[in-house]
Protein backbone atom coordinates (compact mmCIF):
# COMPACT_ATOMS: atom_id res chain seq x y z
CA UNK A 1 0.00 0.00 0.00
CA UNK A 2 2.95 2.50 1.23
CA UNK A 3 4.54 1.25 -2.19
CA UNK A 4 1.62 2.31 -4.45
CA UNK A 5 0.99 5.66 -2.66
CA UNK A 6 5.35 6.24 -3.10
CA UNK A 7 4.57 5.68 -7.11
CA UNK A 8 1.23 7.95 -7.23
CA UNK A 9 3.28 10.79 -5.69
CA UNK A 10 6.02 10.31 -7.97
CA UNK A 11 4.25 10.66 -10.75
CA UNK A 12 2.65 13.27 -9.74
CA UNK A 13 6.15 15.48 -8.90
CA UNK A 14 6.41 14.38 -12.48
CA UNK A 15 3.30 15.49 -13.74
CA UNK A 16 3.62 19.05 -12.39
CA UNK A 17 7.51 19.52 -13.12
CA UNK A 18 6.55 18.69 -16.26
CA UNK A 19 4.04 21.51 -16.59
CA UNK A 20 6.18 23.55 -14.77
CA UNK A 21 8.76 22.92 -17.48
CA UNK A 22 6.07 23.74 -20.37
CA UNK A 23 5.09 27.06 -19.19
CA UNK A 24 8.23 28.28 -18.32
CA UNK A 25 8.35 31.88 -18.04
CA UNK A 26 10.68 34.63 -20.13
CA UNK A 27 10.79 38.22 -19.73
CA UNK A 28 12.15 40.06 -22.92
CA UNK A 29 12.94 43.85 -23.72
CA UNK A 30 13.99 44.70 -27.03
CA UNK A 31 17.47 44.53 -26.74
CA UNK A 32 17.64 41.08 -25.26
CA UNK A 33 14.98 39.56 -27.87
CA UNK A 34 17.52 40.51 -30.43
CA UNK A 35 20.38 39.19 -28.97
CA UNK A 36 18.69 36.21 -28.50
CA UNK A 37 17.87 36.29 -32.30
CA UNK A 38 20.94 36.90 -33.85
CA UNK A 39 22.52 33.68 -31.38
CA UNK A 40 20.23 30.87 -31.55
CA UNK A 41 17.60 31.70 -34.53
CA UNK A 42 17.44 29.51 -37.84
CA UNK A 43 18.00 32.56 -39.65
CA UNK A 44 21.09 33.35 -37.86
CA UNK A 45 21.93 29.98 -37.88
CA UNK A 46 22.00 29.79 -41.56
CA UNK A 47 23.59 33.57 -42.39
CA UNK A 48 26.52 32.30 -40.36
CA UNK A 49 26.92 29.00 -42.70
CA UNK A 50 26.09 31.17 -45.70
CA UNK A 51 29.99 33.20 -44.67
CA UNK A 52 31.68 30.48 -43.42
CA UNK A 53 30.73 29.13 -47.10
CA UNK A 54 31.86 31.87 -48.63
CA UNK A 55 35.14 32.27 -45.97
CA UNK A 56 36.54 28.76 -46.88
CA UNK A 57 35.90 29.78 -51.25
CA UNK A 58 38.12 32.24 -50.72
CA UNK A 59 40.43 30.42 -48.43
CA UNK A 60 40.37 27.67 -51.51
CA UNK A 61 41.31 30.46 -53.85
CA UNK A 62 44.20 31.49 -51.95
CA UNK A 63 45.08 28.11 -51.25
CA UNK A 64 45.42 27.89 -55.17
CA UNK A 65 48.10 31.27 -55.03
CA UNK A 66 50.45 28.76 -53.22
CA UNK A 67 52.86 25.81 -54.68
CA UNK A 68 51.66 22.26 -54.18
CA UNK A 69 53.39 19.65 -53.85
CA UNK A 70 51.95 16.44 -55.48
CA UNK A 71 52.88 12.47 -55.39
CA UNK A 72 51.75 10.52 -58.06
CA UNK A 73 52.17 6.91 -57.63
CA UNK A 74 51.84 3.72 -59.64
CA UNK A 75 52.44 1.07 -56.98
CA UNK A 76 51.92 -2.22 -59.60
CA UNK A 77 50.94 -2.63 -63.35
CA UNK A 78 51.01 -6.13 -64.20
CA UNK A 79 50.73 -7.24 -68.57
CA UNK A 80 50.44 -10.77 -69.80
CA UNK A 81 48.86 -10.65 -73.36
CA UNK A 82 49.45 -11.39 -77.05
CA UNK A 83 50.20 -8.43 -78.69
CA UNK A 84 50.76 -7.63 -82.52
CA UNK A 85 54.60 -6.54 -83.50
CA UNK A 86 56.68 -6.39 -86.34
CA UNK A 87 59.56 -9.28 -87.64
CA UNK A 88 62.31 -7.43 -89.61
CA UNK A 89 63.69 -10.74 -90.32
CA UNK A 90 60.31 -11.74 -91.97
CA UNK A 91 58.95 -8.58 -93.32
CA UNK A 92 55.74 -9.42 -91.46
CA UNK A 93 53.49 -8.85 -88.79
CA UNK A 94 53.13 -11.49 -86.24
CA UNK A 95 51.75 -12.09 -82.70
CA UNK A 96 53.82 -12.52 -79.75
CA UNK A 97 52.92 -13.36 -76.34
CA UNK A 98 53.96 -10.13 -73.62
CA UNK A 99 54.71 -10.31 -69.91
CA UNK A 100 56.00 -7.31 -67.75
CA UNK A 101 55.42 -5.58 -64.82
CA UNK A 102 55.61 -1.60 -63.90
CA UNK A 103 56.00 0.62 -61.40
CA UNK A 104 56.78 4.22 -61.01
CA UNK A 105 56.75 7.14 -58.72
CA UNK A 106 56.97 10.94 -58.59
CA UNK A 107 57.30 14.37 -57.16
CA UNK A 108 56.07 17.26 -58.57
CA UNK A 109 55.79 20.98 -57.49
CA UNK A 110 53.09 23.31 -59.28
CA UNK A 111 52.83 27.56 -59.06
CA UNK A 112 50.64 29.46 -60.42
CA UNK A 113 51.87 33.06 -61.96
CA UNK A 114 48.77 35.35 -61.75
CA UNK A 115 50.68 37.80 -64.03
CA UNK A 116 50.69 35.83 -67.34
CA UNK A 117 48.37 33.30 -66.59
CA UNK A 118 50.66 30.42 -66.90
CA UNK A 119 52.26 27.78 -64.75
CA UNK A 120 56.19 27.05 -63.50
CA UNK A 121 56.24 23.23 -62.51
CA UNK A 122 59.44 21.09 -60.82
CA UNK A 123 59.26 17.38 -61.41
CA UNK A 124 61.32 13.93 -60.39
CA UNK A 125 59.92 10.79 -61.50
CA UNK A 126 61.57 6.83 -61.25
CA UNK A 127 60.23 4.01 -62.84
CA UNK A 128 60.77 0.43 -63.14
CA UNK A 129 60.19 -2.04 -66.00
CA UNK A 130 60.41 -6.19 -65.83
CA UNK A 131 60.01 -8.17 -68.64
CA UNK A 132 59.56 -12.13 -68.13
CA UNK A 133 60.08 -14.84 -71.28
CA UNK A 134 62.70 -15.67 -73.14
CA UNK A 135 64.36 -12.11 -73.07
CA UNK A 136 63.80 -11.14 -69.66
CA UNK A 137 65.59 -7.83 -68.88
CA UNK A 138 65.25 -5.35 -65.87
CA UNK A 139 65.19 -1.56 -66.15
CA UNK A 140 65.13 1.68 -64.05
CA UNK A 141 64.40 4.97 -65.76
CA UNK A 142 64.58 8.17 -64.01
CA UNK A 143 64.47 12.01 -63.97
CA UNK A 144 66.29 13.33 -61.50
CA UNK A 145 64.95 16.84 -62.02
CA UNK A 146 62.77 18.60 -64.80
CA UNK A 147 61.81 22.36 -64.39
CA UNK A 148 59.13 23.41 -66.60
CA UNK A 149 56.57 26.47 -67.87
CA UNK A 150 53.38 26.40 -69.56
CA UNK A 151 51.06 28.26 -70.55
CA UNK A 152 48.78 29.89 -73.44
CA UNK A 153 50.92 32.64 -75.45
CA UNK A 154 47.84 34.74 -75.90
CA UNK A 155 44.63 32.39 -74.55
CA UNK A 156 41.96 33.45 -71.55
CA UNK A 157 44.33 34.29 -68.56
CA UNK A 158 41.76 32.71 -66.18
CA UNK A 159 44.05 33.55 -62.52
CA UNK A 160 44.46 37.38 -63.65
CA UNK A 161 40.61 37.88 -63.42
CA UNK A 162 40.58 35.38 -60.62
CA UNK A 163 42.77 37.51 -58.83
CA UNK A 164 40.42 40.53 -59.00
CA UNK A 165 37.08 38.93 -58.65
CA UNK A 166 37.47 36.48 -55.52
CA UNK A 167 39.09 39.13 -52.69
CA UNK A 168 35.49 41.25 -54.04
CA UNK A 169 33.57 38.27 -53.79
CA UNK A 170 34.95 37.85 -50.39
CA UNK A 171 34.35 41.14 -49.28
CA UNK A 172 30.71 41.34 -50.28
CA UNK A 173 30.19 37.64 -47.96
CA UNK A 174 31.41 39.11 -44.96
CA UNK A 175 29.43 42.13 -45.27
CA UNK A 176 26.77 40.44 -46.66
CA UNK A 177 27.11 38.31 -43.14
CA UNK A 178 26.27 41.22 -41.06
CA UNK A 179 23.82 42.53 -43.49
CA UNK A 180 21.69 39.34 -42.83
CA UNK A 181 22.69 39.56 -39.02
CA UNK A 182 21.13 43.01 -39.07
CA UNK A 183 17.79 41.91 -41.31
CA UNK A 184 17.46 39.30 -38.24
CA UNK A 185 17.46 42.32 -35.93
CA UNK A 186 15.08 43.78 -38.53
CA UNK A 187 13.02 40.65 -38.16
CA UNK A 188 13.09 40.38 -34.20
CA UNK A 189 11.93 43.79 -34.08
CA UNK A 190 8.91 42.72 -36.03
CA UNK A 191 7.87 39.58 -34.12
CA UNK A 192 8.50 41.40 -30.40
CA UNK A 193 6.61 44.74 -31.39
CA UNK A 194 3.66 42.38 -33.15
CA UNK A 195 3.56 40.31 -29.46
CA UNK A 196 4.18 43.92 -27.54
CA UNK A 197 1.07 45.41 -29.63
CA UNK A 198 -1.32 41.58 -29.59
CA UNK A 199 0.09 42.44 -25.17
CA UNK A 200 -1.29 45.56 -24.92
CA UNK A 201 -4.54 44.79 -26.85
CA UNK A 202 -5.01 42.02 -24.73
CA UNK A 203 -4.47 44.18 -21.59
CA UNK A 204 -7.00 46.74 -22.71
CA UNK A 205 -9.68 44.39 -23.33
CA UNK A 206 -8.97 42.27 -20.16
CA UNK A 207 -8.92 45.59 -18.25
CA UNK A 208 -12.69 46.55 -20.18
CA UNK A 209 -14.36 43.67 -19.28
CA UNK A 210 -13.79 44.36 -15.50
CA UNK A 211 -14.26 48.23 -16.15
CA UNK A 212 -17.49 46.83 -18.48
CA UNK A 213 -19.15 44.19 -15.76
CA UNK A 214 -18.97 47.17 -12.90
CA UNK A 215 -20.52 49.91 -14.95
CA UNK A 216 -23.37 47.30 -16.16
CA UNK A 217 -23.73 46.77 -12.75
CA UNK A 218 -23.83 50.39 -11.64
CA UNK A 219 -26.25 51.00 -14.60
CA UNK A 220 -28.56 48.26 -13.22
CA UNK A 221 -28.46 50.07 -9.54
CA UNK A 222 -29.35 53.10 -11.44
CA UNK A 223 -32.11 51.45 -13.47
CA UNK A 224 -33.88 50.69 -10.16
CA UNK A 225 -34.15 54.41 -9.46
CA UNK A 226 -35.03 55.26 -12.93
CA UNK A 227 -31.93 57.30 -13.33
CA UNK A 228 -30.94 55.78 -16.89
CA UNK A 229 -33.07 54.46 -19.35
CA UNK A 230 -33.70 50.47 -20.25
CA UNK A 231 -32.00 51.58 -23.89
CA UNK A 232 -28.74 52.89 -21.69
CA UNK A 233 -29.15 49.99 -19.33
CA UNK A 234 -29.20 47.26 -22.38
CA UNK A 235 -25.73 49.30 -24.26
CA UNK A 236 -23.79 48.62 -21.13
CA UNK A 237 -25.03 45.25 -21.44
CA UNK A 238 -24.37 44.56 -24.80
CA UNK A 239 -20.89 46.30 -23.99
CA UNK A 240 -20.05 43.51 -21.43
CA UNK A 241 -21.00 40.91 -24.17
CA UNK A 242 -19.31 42.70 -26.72
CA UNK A 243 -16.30 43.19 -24.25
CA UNK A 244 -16.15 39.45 -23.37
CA UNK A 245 -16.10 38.65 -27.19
CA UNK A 246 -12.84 41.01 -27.58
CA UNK A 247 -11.21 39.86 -24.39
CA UNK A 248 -11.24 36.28 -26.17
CA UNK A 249 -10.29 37.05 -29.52
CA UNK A 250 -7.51 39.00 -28.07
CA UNK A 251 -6.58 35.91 -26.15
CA UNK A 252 -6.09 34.19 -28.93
CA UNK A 253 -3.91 36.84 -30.66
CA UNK A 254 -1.78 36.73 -27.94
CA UNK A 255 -1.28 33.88 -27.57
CA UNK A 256 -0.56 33.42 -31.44
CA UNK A 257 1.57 36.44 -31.19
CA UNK A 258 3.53 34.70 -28.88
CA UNK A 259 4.15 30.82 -30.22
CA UNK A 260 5.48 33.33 -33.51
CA UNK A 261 8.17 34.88 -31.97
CA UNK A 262 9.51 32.24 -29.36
CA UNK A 263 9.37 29.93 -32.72
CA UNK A 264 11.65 32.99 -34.49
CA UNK A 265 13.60 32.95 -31.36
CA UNK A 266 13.77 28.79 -31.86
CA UNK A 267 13.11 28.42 -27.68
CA UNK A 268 10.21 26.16 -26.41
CA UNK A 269 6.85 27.29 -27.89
CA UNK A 270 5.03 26.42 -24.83
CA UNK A 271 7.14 29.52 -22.87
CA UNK A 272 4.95 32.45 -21.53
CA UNK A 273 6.72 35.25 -22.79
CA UNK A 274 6.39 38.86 -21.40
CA UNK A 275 7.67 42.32 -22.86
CA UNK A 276 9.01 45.15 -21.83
CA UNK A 277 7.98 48.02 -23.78
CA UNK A 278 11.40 50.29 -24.75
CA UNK A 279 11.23 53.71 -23.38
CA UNK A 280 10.99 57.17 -25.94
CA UNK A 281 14.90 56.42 -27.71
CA UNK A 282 16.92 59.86 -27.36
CA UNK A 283 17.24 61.83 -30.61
CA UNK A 284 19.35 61.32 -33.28
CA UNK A 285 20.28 62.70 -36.11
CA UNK A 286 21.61 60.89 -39.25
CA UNK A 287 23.05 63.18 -41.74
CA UNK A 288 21.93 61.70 -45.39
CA UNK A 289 25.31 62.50 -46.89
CA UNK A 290 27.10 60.24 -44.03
CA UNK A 291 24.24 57.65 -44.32
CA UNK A 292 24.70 57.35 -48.55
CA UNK A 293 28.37 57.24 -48.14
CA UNK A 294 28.19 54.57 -45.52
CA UNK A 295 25.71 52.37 -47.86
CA UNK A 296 28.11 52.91 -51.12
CA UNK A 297 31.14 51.75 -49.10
CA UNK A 298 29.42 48.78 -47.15
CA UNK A 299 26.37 47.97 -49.08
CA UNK A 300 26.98 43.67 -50.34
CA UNK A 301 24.22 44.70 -53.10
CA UNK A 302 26.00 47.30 -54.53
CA UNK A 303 29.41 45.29 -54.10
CA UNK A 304 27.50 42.33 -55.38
CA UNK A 305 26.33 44.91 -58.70
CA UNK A 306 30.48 45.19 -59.04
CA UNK A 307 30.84 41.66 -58.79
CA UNK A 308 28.37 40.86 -61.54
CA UNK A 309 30.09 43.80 -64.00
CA UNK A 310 33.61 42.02 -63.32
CA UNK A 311 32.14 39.06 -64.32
CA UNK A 312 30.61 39.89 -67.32
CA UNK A 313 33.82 41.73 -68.10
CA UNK A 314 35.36 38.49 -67.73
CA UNK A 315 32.86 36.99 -70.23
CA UNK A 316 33.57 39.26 -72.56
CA UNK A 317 37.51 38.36 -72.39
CA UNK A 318 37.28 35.04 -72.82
CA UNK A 319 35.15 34.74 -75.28
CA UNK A 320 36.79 37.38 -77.25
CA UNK A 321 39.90 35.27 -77.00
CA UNK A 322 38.54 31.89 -77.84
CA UNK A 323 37.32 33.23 -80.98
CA UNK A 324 40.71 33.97 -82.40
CA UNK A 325 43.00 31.25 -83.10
CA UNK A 326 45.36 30.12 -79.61
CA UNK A 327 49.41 29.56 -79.27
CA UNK A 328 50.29 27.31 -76.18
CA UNK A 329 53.89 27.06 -74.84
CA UNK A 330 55.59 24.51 -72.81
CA UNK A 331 59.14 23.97 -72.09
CA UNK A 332 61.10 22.47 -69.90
CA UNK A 333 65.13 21.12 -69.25
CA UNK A 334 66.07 18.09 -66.68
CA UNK A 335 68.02 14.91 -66.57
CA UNK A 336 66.61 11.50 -67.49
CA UNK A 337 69.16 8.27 -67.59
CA UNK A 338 68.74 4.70 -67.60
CA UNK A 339 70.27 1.68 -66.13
CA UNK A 340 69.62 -2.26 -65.21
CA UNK A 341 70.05 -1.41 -61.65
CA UNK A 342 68.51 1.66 -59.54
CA UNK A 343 71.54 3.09 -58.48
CA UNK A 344 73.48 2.98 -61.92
CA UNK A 345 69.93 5.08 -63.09
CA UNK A 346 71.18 8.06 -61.31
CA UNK A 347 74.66 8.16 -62.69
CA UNK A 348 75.73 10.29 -65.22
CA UNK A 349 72.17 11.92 -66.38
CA UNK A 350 71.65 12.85 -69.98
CA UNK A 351 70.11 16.11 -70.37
CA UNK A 352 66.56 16.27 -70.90
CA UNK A 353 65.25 19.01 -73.18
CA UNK A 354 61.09 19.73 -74.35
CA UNK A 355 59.70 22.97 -76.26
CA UNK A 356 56.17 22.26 -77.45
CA UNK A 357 54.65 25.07 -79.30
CA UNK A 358 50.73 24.03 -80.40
CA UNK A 359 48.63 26.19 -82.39
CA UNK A 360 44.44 26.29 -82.64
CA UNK A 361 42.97 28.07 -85.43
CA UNK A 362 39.63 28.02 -85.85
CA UNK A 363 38.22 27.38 -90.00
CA UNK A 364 34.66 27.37 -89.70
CA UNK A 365 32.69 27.07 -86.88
CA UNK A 366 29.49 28.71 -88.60
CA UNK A 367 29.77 31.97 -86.27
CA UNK A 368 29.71 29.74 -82.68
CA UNK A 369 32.59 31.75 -81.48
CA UNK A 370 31.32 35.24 -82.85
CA UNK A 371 27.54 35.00 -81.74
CA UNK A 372 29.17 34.00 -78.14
CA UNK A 373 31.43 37.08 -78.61
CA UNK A 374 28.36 39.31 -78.97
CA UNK A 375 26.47 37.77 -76.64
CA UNK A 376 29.01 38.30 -73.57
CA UNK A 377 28.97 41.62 -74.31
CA UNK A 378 25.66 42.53 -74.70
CA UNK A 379 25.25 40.76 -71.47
CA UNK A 380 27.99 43.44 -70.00
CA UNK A 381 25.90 46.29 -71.12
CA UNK A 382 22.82 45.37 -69.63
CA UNK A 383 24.91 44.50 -66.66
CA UNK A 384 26.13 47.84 -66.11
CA UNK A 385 22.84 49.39 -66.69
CA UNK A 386 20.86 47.32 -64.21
CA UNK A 387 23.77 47.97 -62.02
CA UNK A 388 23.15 51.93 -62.48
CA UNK A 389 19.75 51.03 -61.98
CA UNK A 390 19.95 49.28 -59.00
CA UNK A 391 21.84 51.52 -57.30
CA UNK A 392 19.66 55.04 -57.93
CA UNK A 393 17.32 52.66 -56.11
CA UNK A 394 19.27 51.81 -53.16
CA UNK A 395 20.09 54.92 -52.66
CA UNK A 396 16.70 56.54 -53.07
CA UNK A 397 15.94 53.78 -50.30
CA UNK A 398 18.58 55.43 -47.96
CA UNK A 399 17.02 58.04 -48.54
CA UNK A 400 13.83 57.57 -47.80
CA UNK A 401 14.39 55.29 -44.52
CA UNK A 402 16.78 58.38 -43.13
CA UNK A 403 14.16 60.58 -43.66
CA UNK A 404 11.13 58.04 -42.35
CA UNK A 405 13.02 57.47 -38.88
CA UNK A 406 13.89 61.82 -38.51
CA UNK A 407 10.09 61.91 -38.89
CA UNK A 408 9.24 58.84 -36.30
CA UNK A 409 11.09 60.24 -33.51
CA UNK A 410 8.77 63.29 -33.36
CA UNK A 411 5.80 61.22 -34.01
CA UNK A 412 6.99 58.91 -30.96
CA UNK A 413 6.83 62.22 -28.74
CA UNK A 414 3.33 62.98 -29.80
CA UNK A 415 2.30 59.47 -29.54
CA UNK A 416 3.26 59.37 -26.02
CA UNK A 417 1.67 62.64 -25.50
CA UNK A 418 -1.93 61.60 -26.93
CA UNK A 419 -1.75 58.24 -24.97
CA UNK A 420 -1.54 60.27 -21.56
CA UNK A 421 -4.30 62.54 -22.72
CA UNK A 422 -6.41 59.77 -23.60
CA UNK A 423 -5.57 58.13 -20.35
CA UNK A 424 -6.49 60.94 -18.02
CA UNK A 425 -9.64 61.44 -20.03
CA UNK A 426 -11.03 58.39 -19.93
CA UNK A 427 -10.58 57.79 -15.95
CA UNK A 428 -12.23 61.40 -16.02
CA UNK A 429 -15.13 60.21 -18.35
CA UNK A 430 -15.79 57.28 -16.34
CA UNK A 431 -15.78 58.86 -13.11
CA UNK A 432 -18.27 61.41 -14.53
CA UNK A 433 -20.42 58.27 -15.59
CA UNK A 434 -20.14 56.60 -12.46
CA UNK A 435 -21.92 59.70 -10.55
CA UNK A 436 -24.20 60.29 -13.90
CA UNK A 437 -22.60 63.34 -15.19
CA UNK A 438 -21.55 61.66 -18.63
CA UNK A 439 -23.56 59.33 -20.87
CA UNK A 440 -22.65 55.96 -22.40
CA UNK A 441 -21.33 57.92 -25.87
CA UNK A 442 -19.19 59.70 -24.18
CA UNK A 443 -17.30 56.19 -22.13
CA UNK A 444 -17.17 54.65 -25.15
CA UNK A 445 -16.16 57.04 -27.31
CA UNK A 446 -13.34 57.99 -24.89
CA UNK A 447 -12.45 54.39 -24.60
CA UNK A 448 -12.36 53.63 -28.05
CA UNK A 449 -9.24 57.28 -28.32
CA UNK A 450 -7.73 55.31 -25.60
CA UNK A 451 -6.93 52.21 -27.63
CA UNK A 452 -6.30 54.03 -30.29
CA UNK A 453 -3.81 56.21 -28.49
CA UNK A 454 -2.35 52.76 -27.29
CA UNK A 455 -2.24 51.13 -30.59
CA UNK A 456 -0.69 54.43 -32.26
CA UNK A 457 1.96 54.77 -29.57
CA UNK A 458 3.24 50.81 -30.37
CA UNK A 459 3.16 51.50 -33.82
CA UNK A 460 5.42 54.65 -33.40
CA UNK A 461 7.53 52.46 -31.43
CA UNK A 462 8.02 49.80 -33.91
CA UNK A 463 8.32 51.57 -36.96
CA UNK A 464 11.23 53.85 -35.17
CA UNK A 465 13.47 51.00 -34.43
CA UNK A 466 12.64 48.86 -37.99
CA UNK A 467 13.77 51.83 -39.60
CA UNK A 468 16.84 52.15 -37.39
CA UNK A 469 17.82 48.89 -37.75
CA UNK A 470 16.70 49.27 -41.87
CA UNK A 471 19.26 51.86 -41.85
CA UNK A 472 22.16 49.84 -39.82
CA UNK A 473 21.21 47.09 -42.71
CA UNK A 474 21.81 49.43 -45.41
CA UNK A 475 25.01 51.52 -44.26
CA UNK A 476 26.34 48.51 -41.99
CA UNK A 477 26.98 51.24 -39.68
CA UNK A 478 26.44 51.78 -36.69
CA UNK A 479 25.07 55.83 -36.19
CA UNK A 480 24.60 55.98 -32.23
CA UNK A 481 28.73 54.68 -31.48
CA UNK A 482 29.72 56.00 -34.56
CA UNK A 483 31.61 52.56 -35.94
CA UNK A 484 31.30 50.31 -38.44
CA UNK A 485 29.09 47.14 -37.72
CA UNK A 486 32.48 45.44 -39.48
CA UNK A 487 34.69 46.33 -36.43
CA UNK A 488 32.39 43.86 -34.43
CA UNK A 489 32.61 41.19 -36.72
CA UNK A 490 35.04 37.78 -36.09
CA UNK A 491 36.33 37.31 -39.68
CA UNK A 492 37.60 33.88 -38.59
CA UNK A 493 34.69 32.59 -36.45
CA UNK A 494 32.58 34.11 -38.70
CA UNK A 495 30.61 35.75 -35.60
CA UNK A 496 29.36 38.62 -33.94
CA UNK A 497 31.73 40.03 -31.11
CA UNK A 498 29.73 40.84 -28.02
């Protein structure tokens, strides 16, 4: 008995740490909810892959600046098969059985030279041959040392435009990294101000219900005496209903409101979270001038717009090149020798000389090569225009936002203004009510400018700190410290430094 009463109270510790767990409680202001955002959302999650991408392309392409050092290796290579050959002694072809067995080794160092586009290579290769049958004989063949160049005389130089395309590249992805980091912020902003607003609805219609059920009460004292009418009587009824109805809907907002942003903030979606409204944000002033030459120095769109010109530029070079007929080069000088036995195969080398000149001309191709020609380039002039395009509008965007959050932080001071006003009035109103010196058009009406004043006042909130944070996402600079948002960046751990 003692045993089963033990097991029903341990499941019921387990039952209520369990709820306990599910409706954990979290109190947020603005600044925290965005910290929170930029560390453990699935949007920050996946900015930060996005530049750590993008960080190890470029390490790859620098990685490619270096020499490298390669082994090539043919450990066995075993032949036993009739093969066709030639008697002198007969004048005729006849088959011949073939056994043998290979091996062979080698070093060889590679570099890249950006400048012409060609490559400086340092070799050493051994290799063995056996041959079984009648004739059996053992050989060792080696090159002690070859030092070569290659390249196309006057081809595509694909590592000059390499070398001026990938550093850009890489400069728009880390920018582009705390461009998305800031859209998060953007983002957060949204989701708490959408919970702060769905909070304070919810307060206001929680708060008329109560203020609703005592004035339909104090109506239906007054009813008795015949100081209101039935008509008044039956509007502060239907106001409790119609109250009630709100309160619920508004519940449900809430409640909604809240399961979207601790899902944005990727936390448990059964956690009760509360806000704290931000306070009126001291002024600030952005000059326009500073604010466009912020954007056009740290924008990644208009960095990606010179990233897509180079490009095409690109384009235009190499198919401009491969239409006209191509030279290659390669020469090289070493030592070869060989011997029956390995170390006879180093003695004594015989110099080892190679110049290969090849030449491509193209005869007829049917205009392939010139159609491409024209192609890349009239790709490269619609290229630059969208690119002029694109960034009139970014800038008309700066614009715009500067001007939006100058004219937000005096609507925030008005805002705040019009919800006291509407505040003291309505307590006023409803006292008057309460000792029959105001009638029901007047409560409501003065209730209805009080949510309004409330709603207004959020709104002015919100859209003051989206555009502040717009404008941080467009300049990547940060207006209230006066530094770049770059300076804060970890180029390595591709993270924000707190």
């Amino acid at each position: 008995m003692k045993r089963t009463v033990f097991i029903i109270i341990g499941l019921l510790l387990l039952f209520v740490t369990g709820m306990l767990q599910a409706q954990r409680h979290l109190k947020l202001d603005l600044t925290r909810t965005i910290e929170m955002a930029n560390d453990s959302s699935l949007e920050a999650f996946r900015a930060q892959n996005m530049y750590l991408s993008g960080y190890w392309e470029y390490r790859t392409f620098k990685a490619n600046r270096l020499p490298s050092l390669t082994l090539n290796l043919v450990p066995a290579q075993y032949y036993r098969d009739i093969t066709r050959r030639y008697d002198s002694q007969q004048d005729l072809d006849v088959y011949r059985t073939q056994q043998s067995f290979y091996a062979s080794g080698g070093l060889s160092v590679r570099q890249n030279f950006d400048l012409t586009g060609g490559t400086f290579y340092l070799q050493s290769d051994l290799g063995f041959l056996r041959n079984f049958g009648d004739n059996a004989t053992t050989q060792f063949t080696s090159v002690p040392i070859r030092l070569g160049y290659s390249q196309s005389l006057i081809g595509y130089n694909a590592f000059k435009w390499e070398r001026r395309i990938e550093p850009l590249k890489y400069e728009r992805v880390k920018k582009e990294f705390i461009y998305n980091v800031e859209q998060v912020s953007e983002e957060a902003t949204t989701h708490f101000f959408n919970l702060a607003m769905a909070q304070a609805e919810y307060d206001l219609a929680k708060n008329n219900v109560i203020t609703s059920d005592t004035l339909y009460r104090i109506g239906k004292e007054r009813y008795k005496i015949a100081a209101i009418s039935q008509a008044d009587l039956l509007t502060l009824e239907l106001d409790l209903v119609n109250a009630r109805n709100t309160f619920r809907n508004k519940e449900s907002e809430l409640k909604r409101a809240m399961f979207s942003l601790a899902s944005f903030l990727n936390i448990n979606k059964n956690t009760v979270i509360e806000l704290e409204l931000p306070t009126r944000p001291k002024e600030l002033f952005i000059p326009i001038d500073k604010a466009l030459e912020c954007s056009r120095n740290n924008n990644p769109q208009l960095l990606q717009l010179k990233q897509n010109v180079l490009e095409a530029q690109r384009d235009v070079d190499r198919t401009k090149k491969e239409s006209r007929f191509n030279v290659s080069l390669d020469a090289s000088i070493g030592f070869n020798q060989v011997a029956e036995r390995l170390g006879d195969a180093y003695k004594n080398p015989l110099q080892q000389d190679l110049v290969s000149v090849s030449v491509s001309i193209p005869l007829v191709d049917w205009g392939v090569r010139k159609g491409k020609y024209n192609m890349a380039r009239n790709n490269l002039n619609v290229t630059e225009i969208s690119a002029k395009q694109e960034e009139v509008s970014i800038e008309e965007e700066v614009i715009m936002t500067v001007n939006d959050f100058h004219i937000q932080q005096q609507l925030i001071s008005s805002a705040e203004e019009a919800l006291n006003l509407s505040v003291k009035a309505y307590n006023e109103t409803r006292e008057r009510f309460v000792i029959g010196k105001a009638d029901i058009s007047s409560l409501t009406l003065s209730l209805n400018r009080q949510q309004q004043a409330q709603q207004n006042y959020i709104s002015a909130l919100q859209n003051y700190w989206q555009n502040y944070y717009k404008i941080r996402r467009l300049t990547l600079f940060d207006f209230v410290t006066g530094i770049p948002l770059e300076k804060l960046f970890d180029y390595n751990g591709g993270h924000l430094v707190r």
